[in-house]
C-alpha atoms as a PDB file:
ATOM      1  CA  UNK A   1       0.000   0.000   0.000  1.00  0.00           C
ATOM      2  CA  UNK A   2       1.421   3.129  -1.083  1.00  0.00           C
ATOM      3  CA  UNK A   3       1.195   5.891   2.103  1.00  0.00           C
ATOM      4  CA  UNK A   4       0.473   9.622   2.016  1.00  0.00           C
ATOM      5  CA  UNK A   5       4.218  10.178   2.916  1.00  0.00           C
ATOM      6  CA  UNK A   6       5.621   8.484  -0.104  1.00  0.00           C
ATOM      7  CA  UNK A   7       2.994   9.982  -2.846  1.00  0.00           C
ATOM      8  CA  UNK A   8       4.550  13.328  -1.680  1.00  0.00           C
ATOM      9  CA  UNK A   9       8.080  12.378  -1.297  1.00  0.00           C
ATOM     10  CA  UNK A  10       7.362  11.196  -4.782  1.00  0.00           C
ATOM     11  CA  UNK A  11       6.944  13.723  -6.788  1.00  0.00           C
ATOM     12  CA  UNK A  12       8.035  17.296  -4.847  1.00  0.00           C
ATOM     13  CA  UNK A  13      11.399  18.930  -3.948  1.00  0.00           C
ATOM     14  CA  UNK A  14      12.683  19.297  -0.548  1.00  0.00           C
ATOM     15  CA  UNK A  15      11.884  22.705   0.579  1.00  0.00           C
ATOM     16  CA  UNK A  16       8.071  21.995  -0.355  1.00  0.00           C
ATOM     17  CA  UNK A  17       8.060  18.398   0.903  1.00  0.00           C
ATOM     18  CA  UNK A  18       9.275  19.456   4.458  1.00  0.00           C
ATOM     19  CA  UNK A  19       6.300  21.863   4.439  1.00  0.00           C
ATOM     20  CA  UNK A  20       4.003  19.980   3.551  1.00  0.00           C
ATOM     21  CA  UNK A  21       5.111  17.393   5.664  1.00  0.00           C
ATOM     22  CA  UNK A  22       4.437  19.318   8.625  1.00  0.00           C
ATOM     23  CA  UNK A  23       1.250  19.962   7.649  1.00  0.00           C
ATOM     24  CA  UNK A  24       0.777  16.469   6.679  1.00  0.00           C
ATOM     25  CA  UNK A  25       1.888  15.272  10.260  1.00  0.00           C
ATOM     26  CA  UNK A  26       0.182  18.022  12.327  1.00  0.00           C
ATOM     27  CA  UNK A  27      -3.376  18.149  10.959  1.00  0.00           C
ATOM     28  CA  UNK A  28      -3.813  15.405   8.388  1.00  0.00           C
ATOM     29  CA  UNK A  29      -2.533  12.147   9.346  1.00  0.00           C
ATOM     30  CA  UNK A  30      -4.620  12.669  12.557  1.00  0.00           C
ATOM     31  CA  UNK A  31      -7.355  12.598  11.035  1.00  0.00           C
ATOM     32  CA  UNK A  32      -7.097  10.473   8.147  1.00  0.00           C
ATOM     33  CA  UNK A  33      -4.032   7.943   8.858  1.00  0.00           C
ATOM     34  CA  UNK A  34      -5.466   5.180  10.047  1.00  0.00           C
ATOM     35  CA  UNK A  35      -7.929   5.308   6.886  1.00  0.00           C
ATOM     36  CA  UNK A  36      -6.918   3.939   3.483  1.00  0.00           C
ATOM     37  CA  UNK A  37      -7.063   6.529   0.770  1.00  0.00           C
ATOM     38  CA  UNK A  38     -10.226   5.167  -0.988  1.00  0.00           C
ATOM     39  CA  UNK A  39     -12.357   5.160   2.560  1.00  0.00           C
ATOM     40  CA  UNK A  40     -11.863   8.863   2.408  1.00  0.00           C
ATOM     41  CA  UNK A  41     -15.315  10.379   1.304  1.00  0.00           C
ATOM     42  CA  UNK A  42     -15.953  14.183   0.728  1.00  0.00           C
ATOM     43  CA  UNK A  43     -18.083  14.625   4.107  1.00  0.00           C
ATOM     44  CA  UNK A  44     -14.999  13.544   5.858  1.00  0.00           C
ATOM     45  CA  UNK A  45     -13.460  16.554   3.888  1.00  0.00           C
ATOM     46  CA  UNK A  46     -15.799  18.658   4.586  1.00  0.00           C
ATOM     47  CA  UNK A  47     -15.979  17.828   8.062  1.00  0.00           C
ATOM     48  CA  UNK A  48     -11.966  18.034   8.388  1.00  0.00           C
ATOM     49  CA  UNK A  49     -11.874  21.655   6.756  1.00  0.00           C
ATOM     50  CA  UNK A  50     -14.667  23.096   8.970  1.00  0.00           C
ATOM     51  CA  UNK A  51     -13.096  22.252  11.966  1.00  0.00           C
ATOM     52  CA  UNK A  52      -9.252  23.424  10.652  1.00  0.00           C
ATOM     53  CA  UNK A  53     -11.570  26.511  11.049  1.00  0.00           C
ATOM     54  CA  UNK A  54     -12.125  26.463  14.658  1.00  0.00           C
ATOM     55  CA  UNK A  55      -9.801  27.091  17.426  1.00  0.00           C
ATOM     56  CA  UNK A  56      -7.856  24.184  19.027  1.00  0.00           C
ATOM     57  CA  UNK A  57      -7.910  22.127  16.330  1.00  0.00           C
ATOM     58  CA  UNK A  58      -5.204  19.543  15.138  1.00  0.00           C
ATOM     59  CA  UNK A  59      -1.498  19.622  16.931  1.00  0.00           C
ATOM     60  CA  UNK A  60      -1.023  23.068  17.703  1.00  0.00           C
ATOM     61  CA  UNK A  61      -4.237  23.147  20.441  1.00  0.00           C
ATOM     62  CA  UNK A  62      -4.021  26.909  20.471  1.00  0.00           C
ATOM     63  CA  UNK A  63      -7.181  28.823  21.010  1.00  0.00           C
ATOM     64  CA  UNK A  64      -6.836  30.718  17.614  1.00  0.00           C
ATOM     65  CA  UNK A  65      -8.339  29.111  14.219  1.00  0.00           C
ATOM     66  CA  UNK A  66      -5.798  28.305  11.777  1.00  0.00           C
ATOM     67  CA  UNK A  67      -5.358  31.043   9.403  1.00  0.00           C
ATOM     68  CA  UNK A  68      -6.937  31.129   6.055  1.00  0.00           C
ATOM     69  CA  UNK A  69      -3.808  30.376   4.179  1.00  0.00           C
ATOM     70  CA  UNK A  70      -3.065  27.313   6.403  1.00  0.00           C
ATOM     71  CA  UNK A  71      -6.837  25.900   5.824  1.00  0.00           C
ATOM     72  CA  UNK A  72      -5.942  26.686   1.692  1.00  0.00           C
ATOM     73  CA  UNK A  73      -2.047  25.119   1.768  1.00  0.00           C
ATOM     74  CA  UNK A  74      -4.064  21.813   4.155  1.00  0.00           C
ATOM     75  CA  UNK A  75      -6.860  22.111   0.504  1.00  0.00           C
ATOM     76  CA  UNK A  76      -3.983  21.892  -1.822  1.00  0.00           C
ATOM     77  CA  UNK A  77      -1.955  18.958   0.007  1.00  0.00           C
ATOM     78  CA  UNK A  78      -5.245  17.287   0.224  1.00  0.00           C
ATOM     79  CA  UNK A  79      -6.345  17.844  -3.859  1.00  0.00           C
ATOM     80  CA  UNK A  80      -2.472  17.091  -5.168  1.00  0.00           C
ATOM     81  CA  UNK A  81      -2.698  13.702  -2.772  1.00  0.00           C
ATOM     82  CA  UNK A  82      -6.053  12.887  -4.200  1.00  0.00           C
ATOM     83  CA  UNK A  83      -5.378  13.977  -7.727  1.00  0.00           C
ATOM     84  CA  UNK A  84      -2.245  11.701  -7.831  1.00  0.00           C
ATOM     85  CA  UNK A  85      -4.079   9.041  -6.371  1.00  0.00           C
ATOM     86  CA  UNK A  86      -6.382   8.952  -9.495  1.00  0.00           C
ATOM     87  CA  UNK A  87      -3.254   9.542 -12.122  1.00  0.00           C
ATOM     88  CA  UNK A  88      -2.096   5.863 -10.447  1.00  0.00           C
ATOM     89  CA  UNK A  89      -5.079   4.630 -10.429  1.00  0.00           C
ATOM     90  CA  UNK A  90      -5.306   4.203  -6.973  1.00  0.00           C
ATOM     91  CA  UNK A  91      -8.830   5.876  -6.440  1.00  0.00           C
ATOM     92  CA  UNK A  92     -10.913   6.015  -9.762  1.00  0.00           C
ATOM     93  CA  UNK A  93     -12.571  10.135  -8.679  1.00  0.00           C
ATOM     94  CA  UNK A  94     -11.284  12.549  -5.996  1.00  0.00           C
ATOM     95  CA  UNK A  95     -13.047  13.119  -3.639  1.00  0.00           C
ATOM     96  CA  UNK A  96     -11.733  17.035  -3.803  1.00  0.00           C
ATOM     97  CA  UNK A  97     -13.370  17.161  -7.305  1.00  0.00           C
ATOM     98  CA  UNK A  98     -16.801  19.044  -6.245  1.00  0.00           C
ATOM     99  CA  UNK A  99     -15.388  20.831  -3.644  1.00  0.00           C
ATOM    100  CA  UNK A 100     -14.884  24.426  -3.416  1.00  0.00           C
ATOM    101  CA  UNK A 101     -11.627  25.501  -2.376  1.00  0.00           C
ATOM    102  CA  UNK A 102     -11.388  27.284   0.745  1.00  0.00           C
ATOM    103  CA  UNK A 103     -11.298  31.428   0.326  1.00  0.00           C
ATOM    104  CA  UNK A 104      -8.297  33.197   1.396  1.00  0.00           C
ATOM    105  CA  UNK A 105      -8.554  36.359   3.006  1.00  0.00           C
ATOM    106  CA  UNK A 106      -6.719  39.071   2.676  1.00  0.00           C
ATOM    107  CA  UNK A 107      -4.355  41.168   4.357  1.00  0.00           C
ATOM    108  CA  UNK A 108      -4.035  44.476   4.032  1.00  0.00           C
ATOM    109  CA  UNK A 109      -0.475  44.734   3.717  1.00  0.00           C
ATOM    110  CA  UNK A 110      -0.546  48.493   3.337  1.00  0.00           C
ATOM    111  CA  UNK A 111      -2.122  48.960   6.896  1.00  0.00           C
ATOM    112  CA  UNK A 112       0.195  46.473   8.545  1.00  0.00           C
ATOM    113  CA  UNK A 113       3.128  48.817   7.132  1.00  0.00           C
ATOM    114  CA  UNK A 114       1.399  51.672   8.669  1.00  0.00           C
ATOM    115  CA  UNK A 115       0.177  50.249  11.422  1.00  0.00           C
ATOM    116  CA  UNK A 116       3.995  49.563  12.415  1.00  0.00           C
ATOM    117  CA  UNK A 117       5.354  53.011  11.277  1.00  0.00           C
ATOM    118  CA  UNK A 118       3.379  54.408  13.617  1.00  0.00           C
ATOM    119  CA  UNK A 119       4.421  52.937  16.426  1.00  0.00           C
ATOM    120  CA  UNK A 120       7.701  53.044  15.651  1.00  0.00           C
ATOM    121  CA  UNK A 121       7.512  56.947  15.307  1.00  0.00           C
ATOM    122  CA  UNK A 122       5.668  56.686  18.519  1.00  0.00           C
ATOM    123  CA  UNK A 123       8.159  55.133  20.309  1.00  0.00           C
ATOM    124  CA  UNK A 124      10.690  57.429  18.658  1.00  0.00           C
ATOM    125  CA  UNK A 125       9.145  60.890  19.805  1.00  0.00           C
ATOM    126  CA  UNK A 126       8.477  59.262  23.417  1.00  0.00           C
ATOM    127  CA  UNK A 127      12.414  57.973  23.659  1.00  0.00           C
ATOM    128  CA  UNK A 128      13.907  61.431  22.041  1.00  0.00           C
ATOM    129  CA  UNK A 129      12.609  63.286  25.010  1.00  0.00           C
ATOM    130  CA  UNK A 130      14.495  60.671  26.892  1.00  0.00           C
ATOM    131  CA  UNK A 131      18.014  61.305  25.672  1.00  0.00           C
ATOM    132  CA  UNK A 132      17.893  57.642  23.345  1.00  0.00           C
ATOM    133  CA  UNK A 133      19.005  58.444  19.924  1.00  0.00           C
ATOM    134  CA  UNK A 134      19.385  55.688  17.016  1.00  0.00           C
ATOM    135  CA  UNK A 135      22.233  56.087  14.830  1.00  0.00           C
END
């Protein structure tokens, strides 16, 4: 039986492997190890993304949701591991194949730069009066 772990070691380079293999190890083996590949149904997809999107979930137990490009890379490990599956005729239809993929949202990059600016002027005009210079 061919495992998750190889069908990615398979066909990726290492940089991308390693990440993925962290994500493979910390949210999707825990939920889907101990089932073969073809047992793996779209509810339990379904079910698996909506919770990524609640705090606590998978290895990390924080009480924070994953963010929404975490729940999209966990979406793409999922689709390339099911769409290679069905190239090797492993699985004859993904189970990813009717499934929306998961929206990103997005950052305002712009404010985060200004947001920061502004505290560091802030802390600037509060530590001049104090005699601290930066060179």
């Amino acid at each position: 039986m061919i495992g998750l772990k190889n069908m990615l070691k398979a066909f990726m380079l290492k940089k991308t492997y390693n990440n993925y293999m962290e994500k493979l190890n910390n949210y999707i083996l825990p939920r889907f190890g101990a089932m073969r590949i073809e047992q793996i149904k779209t509810l339990h997809i379904v079910d698996f993304l909506n919770e990524a999107s609640q705090p606590g979930f998978g290895k990390r137990k924080k009480d924070v949701p994953l963010s929404s490009s975490t729940i999209y890379e966990l979406d793409k490990i999922l689709r390339i591991l099911f769409n290679k599956a069905v190239t090797w005729q492993i699985i004859s239809k993904s189970p990813m194949e009717s499934l929306e993929r998961p929206k990103l949202k997005n950052v305002n990059q712009n404010s985060i730069v200004e947001l920061t600016l502004q505290l560091i002027l802030k802390h600037l005009t509060k530590n001049l009066n104090s005699g601290v210079y930066f060179s």
